[in-house]
N, C-alpha and C. Protein backbone atom coordinates (compact mmCIF):
# COMPACT_ATOMS: atom_id res chain seq x y z
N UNK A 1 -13.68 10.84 6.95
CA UNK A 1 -14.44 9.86 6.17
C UNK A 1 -13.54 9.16 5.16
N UNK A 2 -12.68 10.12 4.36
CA UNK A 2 -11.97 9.18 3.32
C UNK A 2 -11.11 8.16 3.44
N UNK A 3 -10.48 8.12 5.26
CA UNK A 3 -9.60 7.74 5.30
C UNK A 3 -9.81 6.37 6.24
N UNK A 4 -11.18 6.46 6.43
CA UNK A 4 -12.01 5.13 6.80
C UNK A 4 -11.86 4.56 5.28
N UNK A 5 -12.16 5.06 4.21
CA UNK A 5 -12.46 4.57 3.35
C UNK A 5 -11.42 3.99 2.45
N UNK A 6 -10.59 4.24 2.84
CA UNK A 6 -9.16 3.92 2.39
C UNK A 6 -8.75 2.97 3.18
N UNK A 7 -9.12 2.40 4.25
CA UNK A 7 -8.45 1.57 5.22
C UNK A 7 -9.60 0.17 4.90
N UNK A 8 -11.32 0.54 4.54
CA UNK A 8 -11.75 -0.27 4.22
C UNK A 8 -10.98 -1.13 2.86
N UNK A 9 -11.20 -0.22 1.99
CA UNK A 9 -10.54 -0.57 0.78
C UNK A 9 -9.61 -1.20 1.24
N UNK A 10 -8.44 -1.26 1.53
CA UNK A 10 -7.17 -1.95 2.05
C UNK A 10 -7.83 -3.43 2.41
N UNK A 11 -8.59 -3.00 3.32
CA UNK A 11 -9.43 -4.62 3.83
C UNK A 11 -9.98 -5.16 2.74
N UNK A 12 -10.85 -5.08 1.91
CA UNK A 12 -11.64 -5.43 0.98
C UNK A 12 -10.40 -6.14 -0.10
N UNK A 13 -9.44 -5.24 -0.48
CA UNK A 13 -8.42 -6.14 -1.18
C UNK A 13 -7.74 -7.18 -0.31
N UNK A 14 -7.51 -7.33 0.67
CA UNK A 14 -6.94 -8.13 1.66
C UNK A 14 -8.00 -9.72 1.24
N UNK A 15 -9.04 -9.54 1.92
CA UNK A 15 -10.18 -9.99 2.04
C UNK A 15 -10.64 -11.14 0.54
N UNK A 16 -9.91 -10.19 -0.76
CA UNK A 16 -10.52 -10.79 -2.18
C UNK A 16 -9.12 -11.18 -2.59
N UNK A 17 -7.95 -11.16 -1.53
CA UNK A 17 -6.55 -11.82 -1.94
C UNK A 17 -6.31 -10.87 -3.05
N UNK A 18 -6.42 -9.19 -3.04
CA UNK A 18 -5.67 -8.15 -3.90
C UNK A 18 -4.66 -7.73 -3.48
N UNK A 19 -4.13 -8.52 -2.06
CA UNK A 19 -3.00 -7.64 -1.45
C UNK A 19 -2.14 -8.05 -1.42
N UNK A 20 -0.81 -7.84 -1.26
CA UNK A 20 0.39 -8.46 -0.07
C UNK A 20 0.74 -7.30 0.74
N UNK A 21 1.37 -8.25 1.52
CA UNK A 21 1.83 -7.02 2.70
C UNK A 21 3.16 -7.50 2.99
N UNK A 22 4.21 -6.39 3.65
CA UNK A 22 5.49 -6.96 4.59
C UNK A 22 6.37 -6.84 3.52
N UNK A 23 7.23 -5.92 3.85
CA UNK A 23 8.03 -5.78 2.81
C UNK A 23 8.79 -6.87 1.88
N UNK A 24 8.86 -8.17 2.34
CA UNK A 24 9.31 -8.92 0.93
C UNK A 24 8.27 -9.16 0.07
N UNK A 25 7.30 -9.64 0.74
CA UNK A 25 6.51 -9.60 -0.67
C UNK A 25 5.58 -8.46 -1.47
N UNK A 26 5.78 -7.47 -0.72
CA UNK A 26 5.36 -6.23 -1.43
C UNK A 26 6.72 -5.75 -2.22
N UNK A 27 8.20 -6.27 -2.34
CA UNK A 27 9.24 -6.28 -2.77
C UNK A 27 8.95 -7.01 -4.27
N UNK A 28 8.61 -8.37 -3.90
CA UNK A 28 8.19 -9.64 -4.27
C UNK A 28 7.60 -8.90 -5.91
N UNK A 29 6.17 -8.61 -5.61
CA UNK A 29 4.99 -8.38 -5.97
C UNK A 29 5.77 -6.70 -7.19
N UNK A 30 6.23 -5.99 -6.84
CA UNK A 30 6.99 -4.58 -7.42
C UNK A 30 7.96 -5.29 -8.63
N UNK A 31 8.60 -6.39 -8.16
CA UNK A 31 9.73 -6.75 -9.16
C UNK A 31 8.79 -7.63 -10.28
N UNK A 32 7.97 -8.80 -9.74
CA UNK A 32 6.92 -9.54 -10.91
C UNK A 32 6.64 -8.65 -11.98
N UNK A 33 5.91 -7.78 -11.55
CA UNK A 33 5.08 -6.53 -12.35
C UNK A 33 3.73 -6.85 -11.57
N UNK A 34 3.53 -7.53 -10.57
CA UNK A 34 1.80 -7.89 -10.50
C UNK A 34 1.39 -6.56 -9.07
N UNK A 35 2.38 -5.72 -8.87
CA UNK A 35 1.33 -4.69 -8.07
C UNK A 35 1.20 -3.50 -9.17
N UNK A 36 -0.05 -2.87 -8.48
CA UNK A 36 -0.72 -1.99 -9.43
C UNK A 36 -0.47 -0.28 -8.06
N UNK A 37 -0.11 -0.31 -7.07
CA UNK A 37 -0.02 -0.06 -6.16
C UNK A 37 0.57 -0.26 -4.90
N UNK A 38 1.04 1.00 -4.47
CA UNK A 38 2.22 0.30 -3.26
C UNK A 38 1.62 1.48 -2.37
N UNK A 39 1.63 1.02 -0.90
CA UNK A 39 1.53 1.92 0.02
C UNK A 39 2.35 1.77 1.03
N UNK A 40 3.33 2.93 1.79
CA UNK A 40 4.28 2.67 3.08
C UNK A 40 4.01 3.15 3.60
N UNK A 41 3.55 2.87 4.77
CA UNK A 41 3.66 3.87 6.33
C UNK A 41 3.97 4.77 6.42
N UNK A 42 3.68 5.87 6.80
CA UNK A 42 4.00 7.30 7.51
C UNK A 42 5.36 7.14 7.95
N UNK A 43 5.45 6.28 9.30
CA UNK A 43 5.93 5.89 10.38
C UNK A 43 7.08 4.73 10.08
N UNK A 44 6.50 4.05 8.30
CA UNK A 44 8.17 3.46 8.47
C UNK A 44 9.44 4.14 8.18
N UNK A 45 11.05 3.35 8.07
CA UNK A 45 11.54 3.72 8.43
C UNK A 45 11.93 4.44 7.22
N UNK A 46 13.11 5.35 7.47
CA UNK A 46 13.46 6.14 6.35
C UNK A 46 14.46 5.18 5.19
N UNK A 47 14.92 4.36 5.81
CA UNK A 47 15.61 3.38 5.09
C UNK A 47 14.35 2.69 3.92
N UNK A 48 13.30 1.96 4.45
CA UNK A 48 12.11 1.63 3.92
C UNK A 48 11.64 2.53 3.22
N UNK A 49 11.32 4.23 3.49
CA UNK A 49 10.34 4.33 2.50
C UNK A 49 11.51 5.03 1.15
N UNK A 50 12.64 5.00 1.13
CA UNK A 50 13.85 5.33 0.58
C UNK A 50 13.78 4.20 -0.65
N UNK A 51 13.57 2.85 -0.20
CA UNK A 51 14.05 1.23 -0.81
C UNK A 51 12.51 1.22 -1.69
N UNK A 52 11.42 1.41 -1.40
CA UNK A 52 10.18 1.39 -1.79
C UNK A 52 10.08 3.04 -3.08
N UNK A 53 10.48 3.56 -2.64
CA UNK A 53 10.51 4.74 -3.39
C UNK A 53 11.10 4.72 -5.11
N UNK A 54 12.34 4.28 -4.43
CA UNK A 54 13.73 3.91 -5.77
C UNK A 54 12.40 3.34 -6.49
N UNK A 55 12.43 1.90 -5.78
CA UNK A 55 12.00 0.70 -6.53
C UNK A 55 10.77 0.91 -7.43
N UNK A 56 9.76 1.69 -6.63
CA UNK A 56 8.37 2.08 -7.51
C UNK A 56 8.60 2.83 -8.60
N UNK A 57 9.76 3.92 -8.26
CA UNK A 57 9.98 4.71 -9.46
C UNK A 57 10.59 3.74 -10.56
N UNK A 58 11.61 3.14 -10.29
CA UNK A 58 11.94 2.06 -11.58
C UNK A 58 11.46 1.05 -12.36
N UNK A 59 10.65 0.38 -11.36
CA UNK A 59 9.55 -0.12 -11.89
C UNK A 59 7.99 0.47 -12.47
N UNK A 60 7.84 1.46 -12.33
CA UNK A 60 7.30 2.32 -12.90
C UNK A 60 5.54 2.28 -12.15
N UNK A 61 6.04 2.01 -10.99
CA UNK A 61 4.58 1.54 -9.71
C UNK A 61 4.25 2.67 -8.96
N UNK A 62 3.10 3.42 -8.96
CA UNK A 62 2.95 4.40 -8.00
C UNK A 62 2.78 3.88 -7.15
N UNK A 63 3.28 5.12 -6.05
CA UNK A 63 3.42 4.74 -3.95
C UNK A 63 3.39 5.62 -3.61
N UNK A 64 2.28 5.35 -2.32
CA UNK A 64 1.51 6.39 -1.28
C UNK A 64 2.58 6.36 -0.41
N UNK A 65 3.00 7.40 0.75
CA UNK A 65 2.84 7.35 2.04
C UNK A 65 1.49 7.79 2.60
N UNK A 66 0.80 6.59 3.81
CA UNK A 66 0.03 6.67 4.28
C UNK A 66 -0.03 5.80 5.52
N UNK A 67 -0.84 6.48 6.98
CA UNK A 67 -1.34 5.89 7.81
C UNK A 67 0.02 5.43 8.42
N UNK A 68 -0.30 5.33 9.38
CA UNK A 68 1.00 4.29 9.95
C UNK A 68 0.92 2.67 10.26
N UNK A 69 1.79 2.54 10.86
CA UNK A 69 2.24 0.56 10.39
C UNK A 69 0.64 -0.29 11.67
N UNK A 70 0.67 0.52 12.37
CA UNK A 70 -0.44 -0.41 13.43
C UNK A 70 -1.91 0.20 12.34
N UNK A 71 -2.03 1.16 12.08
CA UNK A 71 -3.44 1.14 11.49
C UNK A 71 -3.65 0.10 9.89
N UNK A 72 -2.50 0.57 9.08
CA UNK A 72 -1.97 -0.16 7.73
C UNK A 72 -2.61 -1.68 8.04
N UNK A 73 -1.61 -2.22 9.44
CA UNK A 73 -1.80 -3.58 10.10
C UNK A 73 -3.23 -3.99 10.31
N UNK A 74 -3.81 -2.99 11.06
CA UNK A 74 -5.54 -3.23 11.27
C UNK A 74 -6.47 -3.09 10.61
N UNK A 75 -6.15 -2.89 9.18
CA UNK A 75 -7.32 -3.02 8.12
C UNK A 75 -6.70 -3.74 7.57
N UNK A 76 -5.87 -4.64 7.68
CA UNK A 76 -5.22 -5.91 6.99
C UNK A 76 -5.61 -7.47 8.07
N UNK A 77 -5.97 -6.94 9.39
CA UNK A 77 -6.54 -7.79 10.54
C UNK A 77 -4.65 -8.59 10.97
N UNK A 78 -3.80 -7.51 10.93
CA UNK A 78 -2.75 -7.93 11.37
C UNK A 78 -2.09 -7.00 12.24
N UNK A 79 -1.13 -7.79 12.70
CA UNK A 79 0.05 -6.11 13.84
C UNK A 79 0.21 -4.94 12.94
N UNK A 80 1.38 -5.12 12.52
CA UNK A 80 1.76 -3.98 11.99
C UNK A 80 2.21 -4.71 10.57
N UNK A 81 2.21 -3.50 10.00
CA UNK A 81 2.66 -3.71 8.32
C UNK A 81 3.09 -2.12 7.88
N UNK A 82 4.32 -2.25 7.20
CA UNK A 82 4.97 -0.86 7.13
C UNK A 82 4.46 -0.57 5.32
N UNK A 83 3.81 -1.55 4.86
CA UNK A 83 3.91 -1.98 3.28
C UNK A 83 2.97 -2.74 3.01
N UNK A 84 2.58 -2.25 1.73
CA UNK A 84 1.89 -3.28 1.19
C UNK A 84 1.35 -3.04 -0.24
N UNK A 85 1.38 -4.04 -0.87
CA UNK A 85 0.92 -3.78 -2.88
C UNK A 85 -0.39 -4.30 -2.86
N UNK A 86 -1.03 -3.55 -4.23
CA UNK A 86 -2.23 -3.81 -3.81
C UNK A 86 -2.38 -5.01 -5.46
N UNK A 87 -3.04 -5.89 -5.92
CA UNK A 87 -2.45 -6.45 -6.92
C UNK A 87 -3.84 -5.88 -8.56
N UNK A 88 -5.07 -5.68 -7.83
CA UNK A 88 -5.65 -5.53 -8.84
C UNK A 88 -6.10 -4.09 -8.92
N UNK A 89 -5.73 -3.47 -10.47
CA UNK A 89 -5.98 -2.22 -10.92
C UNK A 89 -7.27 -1.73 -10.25
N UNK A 90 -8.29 -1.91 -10.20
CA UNK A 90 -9.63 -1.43 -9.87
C UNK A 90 -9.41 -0.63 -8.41
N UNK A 91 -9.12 -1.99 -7.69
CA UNK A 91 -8.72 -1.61 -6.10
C UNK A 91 -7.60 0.00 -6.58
N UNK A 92 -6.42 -0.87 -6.89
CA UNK A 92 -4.97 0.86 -7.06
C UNK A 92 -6.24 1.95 -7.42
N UNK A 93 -6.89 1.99 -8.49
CA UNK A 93 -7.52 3.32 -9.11
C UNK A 93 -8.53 3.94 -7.77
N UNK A 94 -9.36 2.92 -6.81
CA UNK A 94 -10.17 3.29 -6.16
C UNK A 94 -9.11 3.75 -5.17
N UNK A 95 -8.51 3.29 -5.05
CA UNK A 95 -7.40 3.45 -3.48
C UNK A 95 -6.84 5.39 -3.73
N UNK A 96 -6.27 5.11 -4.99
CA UNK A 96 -5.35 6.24 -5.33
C UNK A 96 -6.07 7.45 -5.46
N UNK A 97 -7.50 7.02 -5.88
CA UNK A 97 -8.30 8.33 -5.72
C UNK A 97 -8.74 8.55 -4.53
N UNK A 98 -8.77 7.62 -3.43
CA UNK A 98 -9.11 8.19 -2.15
C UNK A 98 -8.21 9.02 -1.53
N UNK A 99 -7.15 8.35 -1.83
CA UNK A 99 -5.37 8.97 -1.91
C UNK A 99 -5.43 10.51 -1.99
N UNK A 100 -5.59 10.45 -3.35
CA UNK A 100 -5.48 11.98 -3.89
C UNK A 100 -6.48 12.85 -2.68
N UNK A 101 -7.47 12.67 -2.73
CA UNK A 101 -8.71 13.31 -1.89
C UNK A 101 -8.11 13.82 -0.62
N UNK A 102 -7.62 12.84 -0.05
CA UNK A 102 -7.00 13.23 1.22
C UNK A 102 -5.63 13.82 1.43
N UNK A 103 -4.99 13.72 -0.04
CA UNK A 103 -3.80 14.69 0.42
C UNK A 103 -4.11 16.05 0.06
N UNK A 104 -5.16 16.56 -0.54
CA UNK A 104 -5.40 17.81 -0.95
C UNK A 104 -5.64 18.49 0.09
């Protein structure tokens, strides 16, 4: 269930323009200050979730690994996406607590 609910959410920010996706502009979006949230793929690469990792920690952005790049992609109504920021706090807080739920 949560993790429907986490993929909705993903859509719903997509949907109200809370998102970016694809690693430059989820790059993009980390350096501005305007993500509140970062999520990478399971499944991307180790180089990627290495570059996303640094970066969230320095910028001071929490980041999930979650889901992989074709599901990430299909609650975004795209292929694949290894990444993506989410831009408004409400969405990160709802997201991150679905987050938490499911890694326990």
């Amino acid at each position: 269930m949560s993790q429907n609910k986490i993929f909705s959410l993903i859509g719903l920010a997509r949907r109200s323009r809370n998102l970016v996706s694809g690693e430059f502009m989820t790059e993009k979006a980390v350096k501005e200050g305007s993500a509140t949230l970062v999520i990478v793929a399971d499944d991307a690469s180790k180089n990627t979730k290495k570059k996303f990792h640094n970066m969230c920690t320095f910028y001071q952005v929490p980041i999930y690994e979650y889901g992989l790049k074709e599901e990430l992609g299909h609650a975004m109504g795209q292929e694949f996406r290894a990444s993506l920021a989410i831009l408004d706090p409400g969405f990160a807080k709802s997201i991150a607590k679905q987050l938490m739920q499911t890694n326990n």
